[in-house]
Protein backbone atom coordinates (compact mmCIF):
# COMPACT_ATOMS: atom_id res chain seq x y z
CA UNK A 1 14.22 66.23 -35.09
CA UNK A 2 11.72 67.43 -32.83
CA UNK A 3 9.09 69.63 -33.81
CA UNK A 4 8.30 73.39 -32.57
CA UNK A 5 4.98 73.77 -30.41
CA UNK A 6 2.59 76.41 -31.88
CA UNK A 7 1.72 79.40 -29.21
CA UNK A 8 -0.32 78.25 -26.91
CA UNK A 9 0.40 74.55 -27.10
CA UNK A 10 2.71 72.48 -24.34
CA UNK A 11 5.30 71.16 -26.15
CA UNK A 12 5.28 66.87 -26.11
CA UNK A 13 6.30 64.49 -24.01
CA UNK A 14 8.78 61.61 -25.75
CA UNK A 15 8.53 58.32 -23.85
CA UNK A 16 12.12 58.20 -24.62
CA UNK A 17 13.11 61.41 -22.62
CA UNK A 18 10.27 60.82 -19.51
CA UNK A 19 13.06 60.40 -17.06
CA UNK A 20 12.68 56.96 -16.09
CA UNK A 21 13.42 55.27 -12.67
CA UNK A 22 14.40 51.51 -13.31
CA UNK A 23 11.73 49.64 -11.90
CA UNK A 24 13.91 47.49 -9.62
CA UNK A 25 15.40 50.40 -7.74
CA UNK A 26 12.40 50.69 -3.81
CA UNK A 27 12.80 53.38 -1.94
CA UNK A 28 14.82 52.74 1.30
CA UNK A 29 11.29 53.18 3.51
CA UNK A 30 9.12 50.40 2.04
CA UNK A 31 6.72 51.92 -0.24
CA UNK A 32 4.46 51.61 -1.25
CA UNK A 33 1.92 50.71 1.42
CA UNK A 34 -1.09 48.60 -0.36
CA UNK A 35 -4.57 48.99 0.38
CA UNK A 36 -7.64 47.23 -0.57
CA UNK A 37 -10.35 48.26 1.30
CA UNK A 38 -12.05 51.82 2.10
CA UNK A 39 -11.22 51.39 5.49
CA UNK A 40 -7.96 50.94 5.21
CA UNK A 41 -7.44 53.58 2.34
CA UNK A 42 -8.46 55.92 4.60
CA UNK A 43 -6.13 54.77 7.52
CA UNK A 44 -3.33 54.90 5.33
CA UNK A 45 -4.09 58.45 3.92
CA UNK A 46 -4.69 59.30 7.86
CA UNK A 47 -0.81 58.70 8.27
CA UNK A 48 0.27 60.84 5.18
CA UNK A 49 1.97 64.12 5.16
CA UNK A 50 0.13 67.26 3.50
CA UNK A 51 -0.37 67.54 0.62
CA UNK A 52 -0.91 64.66 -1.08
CA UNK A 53 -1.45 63.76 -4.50
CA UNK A 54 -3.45 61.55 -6.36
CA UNK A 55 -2.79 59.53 -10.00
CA UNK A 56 -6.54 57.76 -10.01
CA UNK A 57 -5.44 54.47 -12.61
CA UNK A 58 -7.28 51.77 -14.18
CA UNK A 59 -3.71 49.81 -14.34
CA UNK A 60 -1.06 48.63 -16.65
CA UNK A 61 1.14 51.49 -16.25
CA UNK A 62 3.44 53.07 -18.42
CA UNK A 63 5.43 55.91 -19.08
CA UNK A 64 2.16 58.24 -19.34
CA UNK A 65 1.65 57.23 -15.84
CA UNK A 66 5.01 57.59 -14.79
CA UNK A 67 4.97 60.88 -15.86
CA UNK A 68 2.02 61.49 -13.89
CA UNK A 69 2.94 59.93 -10.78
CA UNK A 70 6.39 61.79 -10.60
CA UNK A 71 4.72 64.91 -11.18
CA UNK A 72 2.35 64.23 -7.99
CA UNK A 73 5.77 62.97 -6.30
CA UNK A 74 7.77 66.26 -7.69
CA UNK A 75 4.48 68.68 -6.06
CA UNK A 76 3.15 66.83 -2.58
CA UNK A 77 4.35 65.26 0.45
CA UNK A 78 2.31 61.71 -0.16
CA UNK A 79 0.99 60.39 -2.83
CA UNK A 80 -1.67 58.17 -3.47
CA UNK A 81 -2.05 55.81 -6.70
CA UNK A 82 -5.45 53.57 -7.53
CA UNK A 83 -5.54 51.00 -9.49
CA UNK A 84 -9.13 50.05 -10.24
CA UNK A 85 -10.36 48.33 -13.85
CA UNK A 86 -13.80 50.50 -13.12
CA UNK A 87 -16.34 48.16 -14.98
CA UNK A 88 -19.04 51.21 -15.11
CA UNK A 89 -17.16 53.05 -17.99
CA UNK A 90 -17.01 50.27 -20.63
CA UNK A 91 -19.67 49.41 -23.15
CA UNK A 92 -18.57 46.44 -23.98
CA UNK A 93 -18.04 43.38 -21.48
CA UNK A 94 -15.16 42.08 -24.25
CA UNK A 95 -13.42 45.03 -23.83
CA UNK A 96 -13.45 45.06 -19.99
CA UNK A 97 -12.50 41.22 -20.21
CA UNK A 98 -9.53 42.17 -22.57
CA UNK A 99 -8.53 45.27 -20.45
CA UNK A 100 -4.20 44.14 -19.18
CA UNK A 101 -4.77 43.25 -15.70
CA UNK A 102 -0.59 43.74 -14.55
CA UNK A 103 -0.70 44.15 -10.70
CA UNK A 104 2.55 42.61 -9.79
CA UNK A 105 4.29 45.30 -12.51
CA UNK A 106 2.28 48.33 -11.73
CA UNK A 107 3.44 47.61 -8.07
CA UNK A 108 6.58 47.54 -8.85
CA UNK A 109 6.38 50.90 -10.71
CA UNK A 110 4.82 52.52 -8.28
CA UNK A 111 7.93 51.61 -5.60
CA UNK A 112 9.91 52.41 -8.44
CA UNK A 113 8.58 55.95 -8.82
CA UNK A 114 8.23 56.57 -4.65
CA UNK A 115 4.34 55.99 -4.20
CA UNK A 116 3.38 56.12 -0.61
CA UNK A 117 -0.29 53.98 -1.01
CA UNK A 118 -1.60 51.79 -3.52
CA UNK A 119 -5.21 51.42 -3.11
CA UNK A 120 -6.41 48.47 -5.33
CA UNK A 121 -9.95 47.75 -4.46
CA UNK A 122 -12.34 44.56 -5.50
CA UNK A 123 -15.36 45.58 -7.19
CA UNK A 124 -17.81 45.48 -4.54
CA UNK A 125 -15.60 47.95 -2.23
CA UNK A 126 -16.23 50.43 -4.83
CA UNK A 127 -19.67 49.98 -5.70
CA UNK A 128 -20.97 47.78 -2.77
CA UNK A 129 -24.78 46.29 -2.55
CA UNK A 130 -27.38 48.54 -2.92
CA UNK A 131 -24.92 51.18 -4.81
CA UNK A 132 -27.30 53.14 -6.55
CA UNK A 133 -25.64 56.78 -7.16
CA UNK A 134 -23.96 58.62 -10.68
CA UNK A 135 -22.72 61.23 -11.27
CA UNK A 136 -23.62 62.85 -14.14
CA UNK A 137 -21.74 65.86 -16.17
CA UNK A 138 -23.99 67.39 -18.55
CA UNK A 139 -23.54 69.11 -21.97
CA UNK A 140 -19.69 69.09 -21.94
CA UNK A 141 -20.28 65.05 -21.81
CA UNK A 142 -22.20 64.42 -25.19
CA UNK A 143 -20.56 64.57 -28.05
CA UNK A 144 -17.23 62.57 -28.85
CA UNK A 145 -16.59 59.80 -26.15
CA UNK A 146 -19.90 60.52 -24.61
CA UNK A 147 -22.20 60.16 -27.97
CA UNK A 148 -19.33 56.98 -29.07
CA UNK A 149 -19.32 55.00 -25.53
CA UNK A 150 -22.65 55.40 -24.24
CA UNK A 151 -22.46 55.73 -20.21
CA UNK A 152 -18.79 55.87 -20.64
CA UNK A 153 -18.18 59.04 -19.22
CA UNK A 154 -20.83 58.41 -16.08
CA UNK A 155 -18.86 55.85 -15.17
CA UNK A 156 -15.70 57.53 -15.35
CA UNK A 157 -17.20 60.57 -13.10
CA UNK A 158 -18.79 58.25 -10.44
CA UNK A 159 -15.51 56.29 -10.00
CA UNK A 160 -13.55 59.69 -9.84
CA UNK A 161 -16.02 61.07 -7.71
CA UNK A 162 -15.78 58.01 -5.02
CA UNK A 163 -11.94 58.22 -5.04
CA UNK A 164 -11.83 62.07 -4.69
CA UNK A 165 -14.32 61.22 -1.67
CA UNK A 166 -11.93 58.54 0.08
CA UNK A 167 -8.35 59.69 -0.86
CA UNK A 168 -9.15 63.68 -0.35
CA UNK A 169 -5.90 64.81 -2.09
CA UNK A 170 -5.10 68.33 -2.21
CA UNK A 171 -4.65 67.86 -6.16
CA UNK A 172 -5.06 65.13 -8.40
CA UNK A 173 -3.32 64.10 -11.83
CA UNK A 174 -5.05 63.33 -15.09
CA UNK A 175 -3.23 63.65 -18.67
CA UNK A 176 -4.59 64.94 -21.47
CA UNK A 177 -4.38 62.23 -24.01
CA UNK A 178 -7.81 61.85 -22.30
CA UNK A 179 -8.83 65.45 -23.54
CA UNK A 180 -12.89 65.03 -22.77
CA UNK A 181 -12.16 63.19 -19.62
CA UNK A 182 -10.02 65.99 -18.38
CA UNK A 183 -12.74 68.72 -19.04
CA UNK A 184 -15.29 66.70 -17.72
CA UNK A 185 -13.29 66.10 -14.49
CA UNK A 186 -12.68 69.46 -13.96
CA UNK A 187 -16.43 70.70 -14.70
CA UNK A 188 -17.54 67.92 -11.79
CA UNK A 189 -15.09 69.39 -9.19
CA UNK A 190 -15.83 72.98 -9.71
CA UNK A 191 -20.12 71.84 -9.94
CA UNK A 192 -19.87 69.52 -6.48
CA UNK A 193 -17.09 71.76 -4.55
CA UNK A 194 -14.62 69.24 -4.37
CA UNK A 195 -11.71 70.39 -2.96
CA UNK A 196 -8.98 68.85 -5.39
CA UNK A 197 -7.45 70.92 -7.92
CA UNK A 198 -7.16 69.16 -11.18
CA UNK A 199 -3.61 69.16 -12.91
CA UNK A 200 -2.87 67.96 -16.61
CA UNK A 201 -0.24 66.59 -17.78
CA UNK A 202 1.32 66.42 -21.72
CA UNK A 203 0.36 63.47 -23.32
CA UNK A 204 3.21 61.03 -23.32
CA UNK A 205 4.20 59.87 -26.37
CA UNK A 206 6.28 56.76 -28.18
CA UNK A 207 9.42 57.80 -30.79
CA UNK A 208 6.93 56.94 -33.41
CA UNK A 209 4.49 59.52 -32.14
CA UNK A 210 1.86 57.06 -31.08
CA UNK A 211 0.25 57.99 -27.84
CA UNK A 212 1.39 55.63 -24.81
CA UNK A 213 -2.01 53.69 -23.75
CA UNK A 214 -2.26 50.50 -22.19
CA UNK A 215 -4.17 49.08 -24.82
CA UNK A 216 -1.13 49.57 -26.81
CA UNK A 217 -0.04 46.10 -25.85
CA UNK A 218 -3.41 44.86 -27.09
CA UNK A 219 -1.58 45.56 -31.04
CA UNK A 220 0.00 42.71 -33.24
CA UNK A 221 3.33 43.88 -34.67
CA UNK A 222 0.90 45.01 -37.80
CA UNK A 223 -1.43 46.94 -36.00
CA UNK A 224 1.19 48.21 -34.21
CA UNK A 225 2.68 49.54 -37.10
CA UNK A 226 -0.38 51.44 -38.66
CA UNK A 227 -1.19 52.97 -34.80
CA UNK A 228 1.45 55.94 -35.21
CA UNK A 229 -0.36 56.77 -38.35
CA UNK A 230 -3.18 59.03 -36.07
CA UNK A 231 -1.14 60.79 -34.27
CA UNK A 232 0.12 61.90 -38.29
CA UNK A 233 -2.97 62.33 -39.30
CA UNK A 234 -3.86 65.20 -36.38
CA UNK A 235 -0.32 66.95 -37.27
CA UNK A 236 -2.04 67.30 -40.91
CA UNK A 237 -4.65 68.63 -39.49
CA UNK A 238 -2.72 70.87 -37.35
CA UNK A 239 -0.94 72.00 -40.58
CA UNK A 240 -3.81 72.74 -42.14
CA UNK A 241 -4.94 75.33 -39.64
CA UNK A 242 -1.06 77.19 -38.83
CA UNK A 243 -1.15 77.31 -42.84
CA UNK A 244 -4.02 79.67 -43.04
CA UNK A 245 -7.37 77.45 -43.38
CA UNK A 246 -10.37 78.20 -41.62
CA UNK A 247 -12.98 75.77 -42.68
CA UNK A 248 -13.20 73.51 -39.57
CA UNK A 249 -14.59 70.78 -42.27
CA UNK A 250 -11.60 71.14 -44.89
CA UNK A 251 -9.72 70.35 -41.78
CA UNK A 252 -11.76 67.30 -40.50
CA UNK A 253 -11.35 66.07 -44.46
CA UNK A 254 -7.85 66.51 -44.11
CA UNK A 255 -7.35 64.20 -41.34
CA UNK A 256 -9.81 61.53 -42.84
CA UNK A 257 -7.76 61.58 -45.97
CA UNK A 258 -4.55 60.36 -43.84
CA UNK A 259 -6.20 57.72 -41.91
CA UNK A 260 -8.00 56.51 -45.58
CA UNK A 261 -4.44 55.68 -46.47
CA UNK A 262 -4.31 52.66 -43.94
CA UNK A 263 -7.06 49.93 -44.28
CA UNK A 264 -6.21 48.47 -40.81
CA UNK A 265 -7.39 51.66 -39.01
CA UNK A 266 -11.66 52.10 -38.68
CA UNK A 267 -12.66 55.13 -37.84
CA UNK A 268 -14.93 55.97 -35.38
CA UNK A 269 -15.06 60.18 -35.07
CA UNK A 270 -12.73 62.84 -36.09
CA UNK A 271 -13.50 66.24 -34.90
CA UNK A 272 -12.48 69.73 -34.56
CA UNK A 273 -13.84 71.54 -31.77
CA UNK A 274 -13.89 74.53 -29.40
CA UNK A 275 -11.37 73.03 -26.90
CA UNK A 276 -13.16 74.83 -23.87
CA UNK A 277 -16.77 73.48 -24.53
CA UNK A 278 -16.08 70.90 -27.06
CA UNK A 279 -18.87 71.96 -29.56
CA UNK A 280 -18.03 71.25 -33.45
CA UNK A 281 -16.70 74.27 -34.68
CA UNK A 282 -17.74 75.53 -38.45
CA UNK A 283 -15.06 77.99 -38.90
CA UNK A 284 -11.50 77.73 -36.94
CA UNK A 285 -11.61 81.05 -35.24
CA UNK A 286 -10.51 80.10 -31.83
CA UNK A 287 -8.25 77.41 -29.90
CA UNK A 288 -9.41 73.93 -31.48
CA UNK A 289 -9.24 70.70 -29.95
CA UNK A 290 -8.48 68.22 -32.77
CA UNK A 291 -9.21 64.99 -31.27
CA UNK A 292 -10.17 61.37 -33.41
CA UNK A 293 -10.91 57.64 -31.92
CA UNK A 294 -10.42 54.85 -34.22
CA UNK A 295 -10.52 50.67 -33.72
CA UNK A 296 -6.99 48.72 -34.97
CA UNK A 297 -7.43 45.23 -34.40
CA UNK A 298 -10.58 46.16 -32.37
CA UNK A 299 -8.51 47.96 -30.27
CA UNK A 300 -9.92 51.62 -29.60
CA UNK A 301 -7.42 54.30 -29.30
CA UNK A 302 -7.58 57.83 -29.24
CA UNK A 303 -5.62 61.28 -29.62
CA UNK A 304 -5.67 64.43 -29.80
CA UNK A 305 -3.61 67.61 -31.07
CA UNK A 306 -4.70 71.21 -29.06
CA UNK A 307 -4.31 73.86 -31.68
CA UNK A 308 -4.55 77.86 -31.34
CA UNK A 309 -4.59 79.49 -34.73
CA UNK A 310 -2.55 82.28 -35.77
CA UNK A 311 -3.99 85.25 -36.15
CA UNK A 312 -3.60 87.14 -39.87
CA UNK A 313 -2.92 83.81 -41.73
CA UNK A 314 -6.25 82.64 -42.66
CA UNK A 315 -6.41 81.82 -46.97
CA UNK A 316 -7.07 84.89 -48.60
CA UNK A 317 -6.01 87.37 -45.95
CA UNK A 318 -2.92 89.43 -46.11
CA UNK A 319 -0.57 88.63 -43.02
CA UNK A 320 0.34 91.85 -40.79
């Protein structure tokens, strides 16, 4: 049985509900048209109707990018998908090396879903010789992924910023499974002027509850198993806080106590924080992002559970 979303909170998206188009059925026109080069990306995006939409990808798509591509297909007249392993926003050169690389599948989504372009660029077309620019978001990049993945998020916003540049799409797609990444995003377009409105998306989810991610695949049948288990452990948390308690830590606690129960899972951060400016909150008093990224396997996955509390309910105060 599904559960009820609080006020304030978009209800989930099941993987097993997304409305999926079977990947073998192409539009009668040919799509996608596939692009590797700047030039030619902007050639293609030349012969586009208005508006267009954009789902920037780092590849190995699945339902959470479905989701986001029919969205852009549901909203524009073109639509524009990238698929681009940026190397800038990983830490670790094991992690880009393990990063699925699945271009003949993700093509065959992407005619699958109606994609007009597929822009899938080499390195060097992206950051050619001599590239010397980042971009740089500032406060509302520090703590979680920014202060786990050092240089993570620069990377992400100098990537985005480039594609924004070249694809110019009247809006562009991002879900918020990716909770920092989405503020972040947004905070770049509105500093720099960039003319493409950010839209989120629900986080896409498995039956188990476990976030769709294409590191999924990374799991053994083991890891898989334990993975669902911190998608629970936010729901506790999310308890915690409809139930009355205020004490941002008691809630963090409460989440750590969940994920203790399975020794597979390593913990990296768990926090509770004012969803608009992402600063650790000491008393729950407004809309909290609960958000937590853990290794399985040495797989790093993350999550997050967007809570508003209700007002009158808080332990030791009378409800009216």
């Amino acid at each position: 049985m599904s559960r009820p979303s609080p006020p304030g909170e978009a209800a989930p998206v099941d993987a097993r509900t997304a409305d999926a188009s079977p990947v073998d059925t192409a539009p009668p026109d040919g799509r996608p048209t596939v692009v590797r080069t700047r030039r030619e990306l902007r050639e293609a995006v030349a012969r586009l109707p208005r508006p267009i939409g954009f789902v920037p990808t780092m590849g190995a798509l699945h339902e959470g990018h479905r989701a986001l591509i029919r969205r852009a297909r549901t909203e524009n007249a073109g639509v524009v998908v990238s698929i681009f392993v940026n190397p800038r926003q990983f830490e670790r050169a094991d992690d880009l090396a393990a990063y699925p690389r699945t271009e003949a599948e993700d093509l065959a989504v992407c005619r699958a879903e109606g994609v007009d372009v597929v822009f899938i660029p080499p390195v060097e077309e992206i950051y050619p010789a001599g590239f010397q620019t980042t971009v740089r978001v500032g406060a509302l990049a520090e703590p979680l992924e920014g202060a786990a993945r050092p240089g993570h998020l620069e990377g992400v916003t100098t990537v985005v910023a480039i594609l924004f540049g070249l694809v110019g799409a009247e809006r562009s797609y991002f879900g918020e499974k990716d909770a920092q990444q989405l503020r972040v995003v947004r905070r770049m377009v509105a500093d720099l002027a960039i003319p493409t409105e950010i839209v989120a998306c629900p986080t896409v989810r498995e039956p188990d509850g476990l976030a769709c991610s294409s590191r999924n695949v990374r799991l053994s049948a083991r890891g898989r198993a334990a993975a669902p288990l911190l998608h629970r452990a936010l729901l506790a948390g999310r308890a915690r806080i409809l139930a009355g308690e205020r004490s941002a830590e008691a809630v963090r606690e409460a989440i750590r106590a969940v994920i203790g129960t399975e020794p597979a899972i390593e913990l990296d951060y768990v926090s509770a924080a004012d969803e608009a400016t992402l600063d650790e909150l000491e008393t729950i008093d407004r809309p909290t992002l609960l958000s937590l990224a853990a290794r399985i396997e040495g797989v790093r996955l993350i999550d997050n559970e967007l809570v508003v509390p209700l007002r009158g309910t808080a332990q030791g105060e009378p409800e009216g």
